[in-house]
C-alpha atoms as a PDB file:
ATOM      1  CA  UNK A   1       0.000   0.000   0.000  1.00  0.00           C
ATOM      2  CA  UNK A   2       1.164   3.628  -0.922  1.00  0.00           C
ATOM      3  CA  UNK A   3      -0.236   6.582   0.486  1.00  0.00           C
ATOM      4  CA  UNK A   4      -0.677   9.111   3.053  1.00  0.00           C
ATOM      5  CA  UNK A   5      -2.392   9.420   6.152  1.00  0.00           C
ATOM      6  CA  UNK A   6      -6.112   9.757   5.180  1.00  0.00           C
ATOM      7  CA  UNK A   7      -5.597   8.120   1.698  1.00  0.00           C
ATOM      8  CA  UNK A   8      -7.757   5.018   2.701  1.00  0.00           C
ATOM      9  CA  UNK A   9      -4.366   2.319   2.981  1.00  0.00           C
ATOM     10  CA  UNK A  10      -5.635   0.456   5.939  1.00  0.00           C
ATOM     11  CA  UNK A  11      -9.180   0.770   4.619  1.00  0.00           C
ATOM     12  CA  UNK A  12      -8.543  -0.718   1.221  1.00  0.00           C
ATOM     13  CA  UNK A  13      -5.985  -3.367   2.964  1.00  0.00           C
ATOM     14  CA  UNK A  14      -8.713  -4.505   5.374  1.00  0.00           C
ATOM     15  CA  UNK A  15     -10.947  -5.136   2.175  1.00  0.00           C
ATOM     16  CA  UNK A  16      -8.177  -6.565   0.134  1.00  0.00           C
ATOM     17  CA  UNK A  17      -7.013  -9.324   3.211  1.00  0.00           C
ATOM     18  CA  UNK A  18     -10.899 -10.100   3.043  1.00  0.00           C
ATOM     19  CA  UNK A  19     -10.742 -10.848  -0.338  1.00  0.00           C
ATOM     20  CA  UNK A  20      -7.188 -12.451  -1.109  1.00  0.00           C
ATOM     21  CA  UNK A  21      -7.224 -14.622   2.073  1.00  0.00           C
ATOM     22  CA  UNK A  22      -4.071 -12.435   2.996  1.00  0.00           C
ATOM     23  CA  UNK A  23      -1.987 -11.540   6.648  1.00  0.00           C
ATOM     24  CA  UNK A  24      -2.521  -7.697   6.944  1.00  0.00           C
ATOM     25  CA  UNK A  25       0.561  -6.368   8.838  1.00  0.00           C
ATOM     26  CA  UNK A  26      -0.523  -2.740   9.688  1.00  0.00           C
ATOM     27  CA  UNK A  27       2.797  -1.339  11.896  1.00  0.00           C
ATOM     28  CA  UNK A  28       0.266   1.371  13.122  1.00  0.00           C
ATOM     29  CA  UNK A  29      -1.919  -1.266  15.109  1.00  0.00           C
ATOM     30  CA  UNK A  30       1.033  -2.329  16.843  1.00  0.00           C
ATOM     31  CA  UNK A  31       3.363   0.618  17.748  1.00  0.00           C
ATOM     32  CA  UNK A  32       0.947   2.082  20.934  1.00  0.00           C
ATOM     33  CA  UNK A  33       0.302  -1.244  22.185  1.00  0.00           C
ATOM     34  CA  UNK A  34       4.186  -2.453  22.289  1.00  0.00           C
ATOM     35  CA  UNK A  35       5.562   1.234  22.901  1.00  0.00           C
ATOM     36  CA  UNK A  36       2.942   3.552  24.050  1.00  0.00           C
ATOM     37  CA  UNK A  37       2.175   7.556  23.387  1.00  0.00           C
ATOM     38  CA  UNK A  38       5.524   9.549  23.135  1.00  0.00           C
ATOM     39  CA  UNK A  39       8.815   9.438  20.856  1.00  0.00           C
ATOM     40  CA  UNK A  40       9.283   6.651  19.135  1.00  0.00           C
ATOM     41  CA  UNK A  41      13.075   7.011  17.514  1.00  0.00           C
ATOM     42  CA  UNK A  42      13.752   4.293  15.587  1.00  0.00           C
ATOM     43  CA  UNK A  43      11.704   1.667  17.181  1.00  0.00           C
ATOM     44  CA  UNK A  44       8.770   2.054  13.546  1.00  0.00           C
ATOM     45  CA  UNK A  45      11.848   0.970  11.368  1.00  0.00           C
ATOM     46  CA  UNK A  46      12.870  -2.285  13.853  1.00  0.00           C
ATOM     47  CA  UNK A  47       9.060  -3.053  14.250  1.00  0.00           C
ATOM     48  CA  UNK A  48       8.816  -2.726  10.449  1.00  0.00           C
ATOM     49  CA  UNK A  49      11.514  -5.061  10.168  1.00  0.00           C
ATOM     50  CA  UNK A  50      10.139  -7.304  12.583  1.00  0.00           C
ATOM     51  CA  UNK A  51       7.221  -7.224  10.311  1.00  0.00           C
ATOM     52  CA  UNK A  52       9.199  -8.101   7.226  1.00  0.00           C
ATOM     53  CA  UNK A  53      10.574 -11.235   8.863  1.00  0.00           C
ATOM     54  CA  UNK A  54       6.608 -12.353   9.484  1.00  0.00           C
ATOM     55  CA  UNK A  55       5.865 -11.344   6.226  1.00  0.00           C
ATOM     56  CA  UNK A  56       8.807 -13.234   4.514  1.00  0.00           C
ATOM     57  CA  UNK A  57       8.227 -16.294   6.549  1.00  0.00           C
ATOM     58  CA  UNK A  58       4.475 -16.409   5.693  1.00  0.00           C
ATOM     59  CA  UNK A  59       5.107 -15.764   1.993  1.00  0.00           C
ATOM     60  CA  UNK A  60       7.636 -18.971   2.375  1.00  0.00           C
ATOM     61  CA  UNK A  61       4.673 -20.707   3.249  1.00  0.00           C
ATOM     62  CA  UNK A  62       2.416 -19.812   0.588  1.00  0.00           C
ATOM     63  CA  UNK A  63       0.396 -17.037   1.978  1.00  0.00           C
ATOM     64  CA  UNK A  64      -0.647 -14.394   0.902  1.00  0.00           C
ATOM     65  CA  UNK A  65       0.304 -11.167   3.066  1.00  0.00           C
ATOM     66  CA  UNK A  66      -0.731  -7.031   2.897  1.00  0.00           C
ATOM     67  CA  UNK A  67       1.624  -4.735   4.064  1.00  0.00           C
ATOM     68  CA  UNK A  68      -0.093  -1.651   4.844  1.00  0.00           C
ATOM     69  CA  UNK A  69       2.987   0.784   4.960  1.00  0.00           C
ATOM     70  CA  UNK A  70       3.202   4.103   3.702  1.00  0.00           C
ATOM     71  CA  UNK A  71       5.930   3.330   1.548  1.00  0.00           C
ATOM     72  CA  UNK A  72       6.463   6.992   0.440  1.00  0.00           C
ATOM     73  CA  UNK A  73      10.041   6.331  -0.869  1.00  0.00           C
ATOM     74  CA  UNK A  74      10.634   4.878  -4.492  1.00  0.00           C
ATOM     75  CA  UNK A  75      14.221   3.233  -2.612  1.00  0.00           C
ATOM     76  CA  UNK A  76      12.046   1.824  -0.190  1.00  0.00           C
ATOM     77  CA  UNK A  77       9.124   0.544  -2.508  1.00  0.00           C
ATOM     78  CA  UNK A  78      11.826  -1.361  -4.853  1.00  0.00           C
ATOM     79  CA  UNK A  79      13.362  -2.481  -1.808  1.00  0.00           C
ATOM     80  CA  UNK A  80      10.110  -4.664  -0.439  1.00  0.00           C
ATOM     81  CA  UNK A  81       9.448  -5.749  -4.089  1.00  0.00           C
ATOM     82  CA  UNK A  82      12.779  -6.965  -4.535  1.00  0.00           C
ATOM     83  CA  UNK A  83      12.586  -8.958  -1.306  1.00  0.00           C
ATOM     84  CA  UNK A  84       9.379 -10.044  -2.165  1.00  0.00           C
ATOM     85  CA  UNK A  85      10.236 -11.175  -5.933  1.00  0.00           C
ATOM     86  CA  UNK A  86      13.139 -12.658  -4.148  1.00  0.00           C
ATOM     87  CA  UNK A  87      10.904 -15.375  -2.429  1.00  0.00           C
ATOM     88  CA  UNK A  88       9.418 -15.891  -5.496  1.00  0.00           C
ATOM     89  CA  UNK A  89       6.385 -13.902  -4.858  1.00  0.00           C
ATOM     90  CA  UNK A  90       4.153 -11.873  -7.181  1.00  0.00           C
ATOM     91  CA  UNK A  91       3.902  -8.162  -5.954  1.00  0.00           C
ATOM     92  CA  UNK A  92       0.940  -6.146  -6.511  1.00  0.00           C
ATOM     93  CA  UNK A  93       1.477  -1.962  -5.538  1.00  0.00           C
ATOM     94  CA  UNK A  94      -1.601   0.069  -4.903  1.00  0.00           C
ATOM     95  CA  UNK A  95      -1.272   3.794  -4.878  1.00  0.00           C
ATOM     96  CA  UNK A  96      -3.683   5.636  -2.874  1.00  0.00           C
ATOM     97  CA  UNK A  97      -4.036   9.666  -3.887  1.00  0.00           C
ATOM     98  CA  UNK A  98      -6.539  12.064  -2.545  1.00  0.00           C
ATOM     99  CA  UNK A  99      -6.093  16.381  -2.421  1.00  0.00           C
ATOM    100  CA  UNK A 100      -4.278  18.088   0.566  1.00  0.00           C
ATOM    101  CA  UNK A 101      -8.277  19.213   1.278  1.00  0.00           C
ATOM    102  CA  UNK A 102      -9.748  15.464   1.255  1.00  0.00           C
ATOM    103  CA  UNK A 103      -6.708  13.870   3.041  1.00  0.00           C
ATOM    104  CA  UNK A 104      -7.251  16.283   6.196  1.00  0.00           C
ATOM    105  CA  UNK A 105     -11.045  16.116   6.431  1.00  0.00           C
ATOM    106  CA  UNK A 106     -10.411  11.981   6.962  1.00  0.00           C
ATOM    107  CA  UNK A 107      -7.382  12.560   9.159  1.00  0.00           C
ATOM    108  CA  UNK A 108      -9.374  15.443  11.406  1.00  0.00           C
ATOM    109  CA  UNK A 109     -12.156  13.016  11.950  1.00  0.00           C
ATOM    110  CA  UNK A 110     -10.186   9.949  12.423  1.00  0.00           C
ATOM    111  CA  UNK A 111      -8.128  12.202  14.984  1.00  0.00           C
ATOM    112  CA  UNK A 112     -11.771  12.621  17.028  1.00  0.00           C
ATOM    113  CA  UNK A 113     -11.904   9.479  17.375  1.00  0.00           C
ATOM    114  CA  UNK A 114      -8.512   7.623  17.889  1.00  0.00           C
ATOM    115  CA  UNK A 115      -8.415   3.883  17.524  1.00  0.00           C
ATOM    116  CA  UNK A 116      -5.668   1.747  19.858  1.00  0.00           C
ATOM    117  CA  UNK A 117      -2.624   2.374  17.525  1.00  0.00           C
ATOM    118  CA  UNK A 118      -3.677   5.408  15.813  1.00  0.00           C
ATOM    119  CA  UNK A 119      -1.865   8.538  16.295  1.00  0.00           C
ATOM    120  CA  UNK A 120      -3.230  12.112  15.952  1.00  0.00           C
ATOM    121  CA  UNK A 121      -1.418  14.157  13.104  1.00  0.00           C
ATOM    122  CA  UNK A 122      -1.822  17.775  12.912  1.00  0.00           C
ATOM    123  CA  UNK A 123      -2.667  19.859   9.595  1.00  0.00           C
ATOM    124  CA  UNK A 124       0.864  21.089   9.467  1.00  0.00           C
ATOM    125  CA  UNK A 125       2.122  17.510   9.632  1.00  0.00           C
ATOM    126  CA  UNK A 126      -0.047  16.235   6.788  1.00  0.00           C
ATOM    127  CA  UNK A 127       0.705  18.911   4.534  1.00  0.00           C
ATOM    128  CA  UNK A 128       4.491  18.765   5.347  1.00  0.00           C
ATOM    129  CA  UNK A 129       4.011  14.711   4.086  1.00  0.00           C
ATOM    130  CA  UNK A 130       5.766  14.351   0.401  1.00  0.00           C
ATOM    131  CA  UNK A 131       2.870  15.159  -1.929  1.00  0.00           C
ATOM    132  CA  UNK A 132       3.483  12.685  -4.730  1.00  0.00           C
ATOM    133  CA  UNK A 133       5.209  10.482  -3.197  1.00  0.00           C
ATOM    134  CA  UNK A 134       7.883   9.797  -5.842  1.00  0.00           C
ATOM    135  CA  UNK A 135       5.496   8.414  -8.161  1.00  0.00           C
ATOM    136  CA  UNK A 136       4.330  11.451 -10.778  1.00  0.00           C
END
């Protein structure tokens, strides 16, 4: 998944584990319950690579698996497809895009109403977010 906050990632990837029988690994649903509210430092990139080793071992297996990562980075998109093709593993990409102005009005109302794992992000944050994420 590709997007930013608001851009409907972990919506679609809910839908799309539903449908292709697949392990959704969200790193958002797990970074408040293992670490709590506050700085994080680098503990996202070892959970995210804790999350790769699951992935990897359940794509070993046959299974299918969604990671719903932000993935803003071209380096790091090639990256998890080249580990993925690695395994032997067909990759599908799916780019979520929405306006500055539609991206807010979902975070804002997902912020009233915080889910375990969800952390609020401010207007300033959003719109300081890459805006095409490498991919135009």
């Amino acid at each position: 998944m590709v997007g930013l906050p608001g851009s409907g990632k972990t919506t679609l990837a809910k839908q799309l584990e539903q449908h292709h029988h697949a392990l959704r690994l969200t790193p958002d649903e797990w970074m408040m319950p293992l670490f709590g509210w506050g700085e994080f430092e680098n503990k996202r990139e070892i959970l995210e690579g804790l999350l790769w080793n699951v992935a990897a071992r359940t794509l070993e297996l046959g299974l299918n698996v969604m990671l719903d990562y932000g993935l803003w980075g071209r380096w790091e998109r090639a990256a998890y497809r080249a580990r993925a093709e690695a395994l032997g593993t067909r990759v599908e990409l799916h780019f979520l895009d929405a306006p500055l102005e539609d991206l807010w009005i979902r975070v804002d109302r997902r912020n009233c109403n915080l889910q375990v794992g969800e952390m609020p992000i401010t207007l300033e944050e959003l719109g300081s977010y890459p805006p095409a994420l490498g991919l135009k």
